[in-house]
Protein backbone atom coordinates (compact mmCIF):
# COMPACT_ATOMS: atom_id res chain seq x y z
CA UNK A 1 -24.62 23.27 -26.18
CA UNK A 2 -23.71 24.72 -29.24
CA UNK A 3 -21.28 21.94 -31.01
CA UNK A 4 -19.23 21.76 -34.31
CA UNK A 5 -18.60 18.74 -36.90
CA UNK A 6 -16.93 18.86 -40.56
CA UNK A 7 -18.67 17.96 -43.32
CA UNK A 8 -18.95 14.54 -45.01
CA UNK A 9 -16.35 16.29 -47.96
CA UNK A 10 -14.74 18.57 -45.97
CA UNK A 11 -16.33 21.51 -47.76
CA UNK A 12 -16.79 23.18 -44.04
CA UNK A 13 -18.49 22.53 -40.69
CA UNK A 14 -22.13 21.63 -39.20
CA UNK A 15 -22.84 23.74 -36.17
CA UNK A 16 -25.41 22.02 -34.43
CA UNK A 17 -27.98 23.29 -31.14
CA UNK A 18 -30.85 23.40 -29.86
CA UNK A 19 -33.65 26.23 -30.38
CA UNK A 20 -31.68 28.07 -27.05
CA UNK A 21 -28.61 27.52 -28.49
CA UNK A 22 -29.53 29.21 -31.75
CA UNK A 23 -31.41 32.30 -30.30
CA UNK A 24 -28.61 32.92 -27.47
CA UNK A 25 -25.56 32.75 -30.06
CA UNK A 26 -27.92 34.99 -32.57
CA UNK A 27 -28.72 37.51 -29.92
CA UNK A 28 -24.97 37.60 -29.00
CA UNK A 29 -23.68 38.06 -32.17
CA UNK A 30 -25.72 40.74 -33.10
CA UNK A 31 -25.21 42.60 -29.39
CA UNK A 32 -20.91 42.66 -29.83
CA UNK A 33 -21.28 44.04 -33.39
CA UNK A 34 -20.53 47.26 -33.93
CA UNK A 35 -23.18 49.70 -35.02
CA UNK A 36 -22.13 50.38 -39.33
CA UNK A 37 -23.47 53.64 -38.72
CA UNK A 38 -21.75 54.54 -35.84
CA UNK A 39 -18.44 53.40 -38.20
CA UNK A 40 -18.63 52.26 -42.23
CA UNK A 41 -15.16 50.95 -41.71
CA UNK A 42 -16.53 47.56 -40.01
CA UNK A 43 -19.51 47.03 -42.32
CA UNK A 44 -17.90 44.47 -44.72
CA UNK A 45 -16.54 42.26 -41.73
CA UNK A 46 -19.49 42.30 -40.17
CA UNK A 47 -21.47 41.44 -42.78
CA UNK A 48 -19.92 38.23 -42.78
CA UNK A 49 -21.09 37.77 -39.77
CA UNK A 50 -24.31 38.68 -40.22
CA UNK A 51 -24.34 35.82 -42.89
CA UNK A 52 -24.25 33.87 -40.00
CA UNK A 53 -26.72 35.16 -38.02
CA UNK A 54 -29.12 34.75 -41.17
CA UNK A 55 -28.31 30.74 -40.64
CA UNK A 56 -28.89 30.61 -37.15
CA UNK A 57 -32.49 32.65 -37.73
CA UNK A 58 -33.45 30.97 -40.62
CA UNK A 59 -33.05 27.66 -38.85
CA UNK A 60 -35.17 28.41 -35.85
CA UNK A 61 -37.92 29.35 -38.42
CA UNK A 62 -37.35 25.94 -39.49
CA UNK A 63 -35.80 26.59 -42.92
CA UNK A 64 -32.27 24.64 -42.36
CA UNK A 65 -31.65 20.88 -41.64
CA UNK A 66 -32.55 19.22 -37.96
CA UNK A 67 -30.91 16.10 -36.51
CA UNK A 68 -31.44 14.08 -33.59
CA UNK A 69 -29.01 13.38 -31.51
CA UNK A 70 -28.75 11.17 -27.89
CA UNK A 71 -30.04 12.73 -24.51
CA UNK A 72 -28.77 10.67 -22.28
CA UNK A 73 -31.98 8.96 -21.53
CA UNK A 74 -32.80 5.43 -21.53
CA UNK A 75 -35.49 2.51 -19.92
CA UNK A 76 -33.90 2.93 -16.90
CA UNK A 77 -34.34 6.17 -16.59
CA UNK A 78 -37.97 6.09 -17.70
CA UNK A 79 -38.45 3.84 -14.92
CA UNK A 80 -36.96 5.76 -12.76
CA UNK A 81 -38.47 8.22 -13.33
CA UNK A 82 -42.16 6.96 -14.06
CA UNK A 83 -41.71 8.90 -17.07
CA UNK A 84 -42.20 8.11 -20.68
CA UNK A 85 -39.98 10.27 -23.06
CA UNK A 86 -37.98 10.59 -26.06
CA UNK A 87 -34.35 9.22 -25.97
CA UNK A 88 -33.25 12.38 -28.45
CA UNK A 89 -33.47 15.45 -28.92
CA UNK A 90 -34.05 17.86 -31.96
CA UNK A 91 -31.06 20.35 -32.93
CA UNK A 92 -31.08 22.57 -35.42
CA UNK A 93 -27.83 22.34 -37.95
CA UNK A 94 -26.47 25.17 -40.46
CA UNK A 95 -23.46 25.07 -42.33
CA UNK A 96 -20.13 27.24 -43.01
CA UNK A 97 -17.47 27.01 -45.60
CA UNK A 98 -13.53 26.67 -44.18
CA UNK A 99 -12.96 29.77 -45.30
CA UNK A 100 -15.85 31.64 -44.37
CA UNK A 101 -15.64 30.28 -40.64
CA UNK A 102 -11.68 31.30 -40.24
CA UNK A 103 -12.87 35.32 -41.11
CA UNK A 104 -15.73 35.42 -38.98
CA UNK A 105 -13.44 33.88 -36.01
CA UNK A 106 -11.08 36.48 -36.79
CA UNK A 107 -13.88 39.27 -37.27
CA UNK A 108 -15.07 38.30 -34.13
CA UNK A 109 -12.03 38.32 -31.94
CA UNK A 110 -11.83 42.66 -32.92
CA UNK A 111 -15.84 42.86 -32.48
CA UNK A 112 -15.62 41.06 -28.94
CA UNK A 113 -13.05 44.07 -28.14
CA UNK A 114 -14.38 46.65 -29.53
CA UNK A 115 -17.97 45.83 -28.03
CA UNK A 116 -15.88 45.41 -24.30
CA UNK A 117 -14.31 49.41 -24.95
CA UNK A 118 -17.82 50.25 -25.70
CA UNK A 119 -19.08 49.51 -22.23
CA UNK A 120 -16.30 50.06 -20.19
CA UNK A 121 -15.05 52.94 -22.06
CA UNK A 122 -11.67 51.53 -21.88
CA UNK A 123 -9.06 51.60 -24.18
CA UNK A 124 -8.42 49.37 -27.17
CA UNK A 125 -5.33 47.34 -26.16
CA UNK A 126 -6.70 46.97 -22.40
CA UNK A 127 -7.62 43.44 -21.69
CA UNK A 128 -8.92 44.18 -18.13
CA UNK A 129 -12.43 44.57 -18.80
CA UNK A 130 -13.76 43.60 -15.34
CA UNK A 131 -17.14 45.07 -16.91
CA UNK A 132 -17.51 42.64 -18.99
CA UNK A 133 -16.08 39.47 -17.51
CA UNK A 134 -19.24 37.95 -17.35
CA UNK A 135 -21.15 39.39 -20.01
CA UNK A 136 -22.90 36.60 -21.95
CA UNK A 137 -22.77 38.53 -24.62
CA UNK A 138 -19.29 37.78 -24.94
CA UNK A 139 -19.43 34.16 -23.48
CA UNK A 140 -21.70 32.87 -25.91
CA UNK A 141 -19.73 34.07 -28.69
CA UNK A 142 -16.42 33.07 -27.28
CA UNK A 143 -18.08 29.96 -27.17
CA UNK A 144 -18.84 29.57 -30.84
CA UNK A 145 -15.42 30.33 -31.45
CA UNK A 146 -13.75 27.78 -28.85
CA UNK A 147 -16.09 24.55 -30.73
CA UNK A 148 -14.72 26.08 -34.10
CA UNK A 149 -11.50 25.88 -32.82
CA UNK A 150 -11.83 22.65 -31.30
CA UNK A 151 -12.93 21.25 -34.53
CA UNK A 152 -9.82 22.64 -36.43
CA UNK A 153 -7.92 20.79 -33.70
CA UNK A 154 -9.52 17.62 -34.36
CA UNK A 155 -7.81 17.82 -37.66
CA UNK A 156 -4.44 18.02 -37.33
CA UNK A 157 -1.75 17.71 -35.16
CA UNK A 158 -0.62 19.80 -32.31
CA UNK A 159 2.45 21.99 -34.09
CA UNK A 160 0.30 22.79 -37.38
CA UNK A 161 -3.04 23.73 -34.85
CA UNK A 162 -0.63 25.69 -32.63
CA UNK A 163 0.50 27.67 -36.17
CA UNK A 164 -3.13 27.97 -37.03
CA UNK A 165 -4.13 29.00 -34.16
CA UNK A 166 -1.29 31.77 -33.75
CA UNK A 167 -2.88 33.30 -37.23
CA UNK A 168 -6.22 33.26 -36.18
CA UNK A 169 -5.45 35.27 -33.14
CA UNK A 170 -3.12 38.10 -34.49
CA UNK A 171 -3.38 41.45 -31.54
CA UNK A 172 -3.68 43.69 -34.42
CA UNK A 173 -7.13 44.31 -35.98
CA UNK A 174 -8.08 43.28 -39.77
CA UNK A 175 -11.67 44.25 -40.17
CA UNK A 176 -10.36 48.11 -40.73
CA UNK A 177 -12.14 48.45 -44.11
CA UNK A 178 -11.15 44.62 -45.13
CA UNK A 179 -12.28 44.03 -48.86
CA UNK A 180 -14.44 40.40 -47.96
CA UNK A 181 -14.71 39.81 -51.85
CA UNK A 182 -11.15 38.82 -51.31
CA UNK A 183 -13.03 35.66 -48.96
CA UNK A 184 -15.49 34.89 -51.57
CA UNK A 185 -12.44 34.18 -53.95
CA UNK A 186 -11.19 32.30 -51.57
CA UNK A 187 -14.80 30.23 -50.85
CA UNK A 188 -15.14 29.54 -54.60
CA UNK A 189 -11.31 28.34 -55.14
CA UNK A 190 -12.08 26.23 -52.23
CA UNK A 191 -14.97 24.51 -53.49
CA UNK A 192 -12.75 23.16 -56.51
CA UNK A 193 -10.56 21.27 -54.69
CA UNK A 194 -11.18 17.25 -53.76
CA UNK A 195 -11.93 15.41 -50.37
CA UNK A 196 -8.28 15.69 -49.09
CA UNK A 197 -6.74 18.85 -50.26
CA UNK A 198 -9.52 20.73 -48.91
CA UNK A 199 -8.63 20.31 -45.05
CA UNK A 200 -4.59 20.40 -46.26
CA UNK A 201 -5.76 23.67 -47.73
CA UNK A 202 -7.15 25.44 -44.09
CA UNK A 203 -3.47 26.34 -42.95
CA UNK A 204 -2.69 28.21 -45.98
CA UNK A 205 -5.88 30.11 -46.10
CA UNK A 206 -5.57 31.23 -42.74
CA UNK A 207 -2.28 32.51 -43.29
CA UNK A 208 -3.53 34.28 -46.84
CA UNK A 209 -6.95 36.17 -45.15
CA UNK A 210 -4.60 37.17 -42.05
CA UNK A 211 -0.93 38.41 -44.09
CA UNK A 212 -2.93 40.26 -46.86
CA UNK A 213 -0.71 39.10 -49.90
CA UNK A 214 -0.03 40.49 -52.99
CA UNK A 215 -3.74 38.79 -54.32
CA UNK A 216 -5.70 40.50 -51.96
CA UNK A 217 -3.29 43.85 -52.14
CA UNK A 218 -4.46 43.51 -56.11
CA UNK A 219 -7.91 42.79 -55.42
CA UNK A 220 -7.99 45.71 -52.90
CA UNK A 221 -6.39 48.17 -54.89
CA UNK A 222 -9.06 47.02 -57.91
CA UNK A 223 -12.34 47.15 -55.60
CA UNK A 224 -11.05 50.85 -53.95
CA UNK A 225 -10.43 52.38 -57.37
CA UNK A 226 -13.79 51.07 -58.82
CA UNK A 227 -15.46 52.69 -55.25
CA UNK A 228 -14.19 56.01 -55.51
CA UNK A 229 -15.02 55.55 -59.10
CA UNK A 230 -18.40 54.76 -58.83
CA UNK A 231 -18.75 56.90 -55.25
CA UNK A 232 -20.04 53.95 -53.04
CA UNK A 233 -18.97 51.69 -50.65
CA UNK A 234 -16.15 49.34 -51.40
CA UNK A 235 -18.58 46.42 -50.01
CA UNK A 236 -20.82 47.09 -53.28
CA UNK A 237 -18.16 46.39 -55.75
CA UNK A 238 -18.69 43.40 -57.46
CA UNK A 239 -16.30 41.29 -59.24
CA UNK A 240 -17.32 40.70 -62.75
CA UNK A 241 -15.11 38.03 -63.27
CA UNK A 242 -15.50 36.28 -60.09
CA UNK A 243 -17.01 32.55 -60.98
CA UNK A 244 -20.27 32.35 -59.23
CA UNK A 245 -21.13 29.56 -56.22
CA UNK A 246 -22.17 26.76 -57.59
CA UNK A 247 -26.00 26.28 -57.21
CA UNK A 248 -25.67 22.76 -54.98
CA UNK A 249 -22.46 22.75 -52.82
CA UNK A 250 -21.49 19.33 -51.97
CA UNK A 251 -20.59 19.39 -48.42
């Protein structure tokens, strides 16, 4: 079971499971996203979420941090069961910055939807997809986002959670063509701040990725000029004055 924790500075969250856990939530991911060639106007959001996917694969190839954690077994059991065993068991951990998980729970709520009109051939707004009530494909990613959510809960009371929760879960879409640079800004302004402002800092940021203020309606207008400029993709801009991520992030 696929479970989240916040990081020793608040920086963002470990998502911990096991090797099943890892290859079902990758395999789900990438099944609900919608094809960038069947529609450009997604790629950038799901990108993001494809940064996630490179996590999950990258730890079952053993190139992120493992933990053990308790199984539930003890001597008792052992005896019981004339069985000698291990007590833990190994999970697999990658991390996410605040910022970086509240877009990809948002991205994810429109992909879920669009992937459910895809198979029933239903419309948009219709929440009746008795096709795909019991898709996993959907399960295991609502799953994801329910221990994100129960994490953010975990930090603060009920009224602010019930305001964060209310932006995270908008019913109209934001992944229409949304310039993600504006998230990196918001990753790297993130990182700056100390121990305690960082997780005073998550209601704000939700509310600034979902309301599009007047810094990401600047940033936006910037990146499309450059792109019809330069005839490419607004997800290729770059910002040349953007500070970079620093090389170690202290989570």
């Amino acid at each position: 079971m696929i479970y989240f924790q916040t990081t020793p500075n608040n920086a963002g969250v470990y998502v911990y499971g096991d090797y099943k856990d890892f290859d079902a939530l990758y395999e789900s991911l990438h099944d609900i996203m919608w094809d960038k060639n069947e529609n450009i106007i997604y790629e950038s959001a799901m990108n993001r979420v494809m940064g996630v996917c490179y996590d999950l694969r990258h730890a079952i190839m053993g190139d992120r941090e493992i933990e053990f954690v308790d199984n539930g077994m003890n001597a008792d059991k052992m005896k019981w069961f004339a069985k000698v065993c291990s007590d833990k068991n190994m999970y697999y951990r990658i991390e996410i910055l605040w910022p970086e998980l509240l877009f990809v729970m948002i991205s994810l709520n429109d992909f879920i939807k669009l992937y459910a009109v895809k198979k029933s051939k239903m419309r948009y707004d219709t929440m009746l997809y008795k096709e795909n009530i019991w898709d996993s494909a959907i399960a295991y990613t609502r799953i994801f986002q329910a221990e994100a959510a129960k994490c953010i809960g975990s930090l603060f009371p009920k009224p602010m959670f019930s305001r964060i929760n209310n932006l995270l879960n908008k019913n109209y879409s934001i992944i229409d063509n949304y310039i993600t640079q504006y998230i990196d800004v918001l990753n790297i302004n993130f990182l700056k701040l100390d121990k305690e402002k960082r997780i005073k800092s998550i209601p704000g940021i939700a509310k600034k990725i979902t309301e599009f203020n007047r810094e990401y309606q600047s940033l936006s207008y910037d990146i499309k000029e450059a792109a019809k400029e330069y005839n490419c993709p607004t997800s290729d801009i770059k910002l040349n004055d953007l500070e970079d991520y620093p090389e170690e992030i202290d989570w």
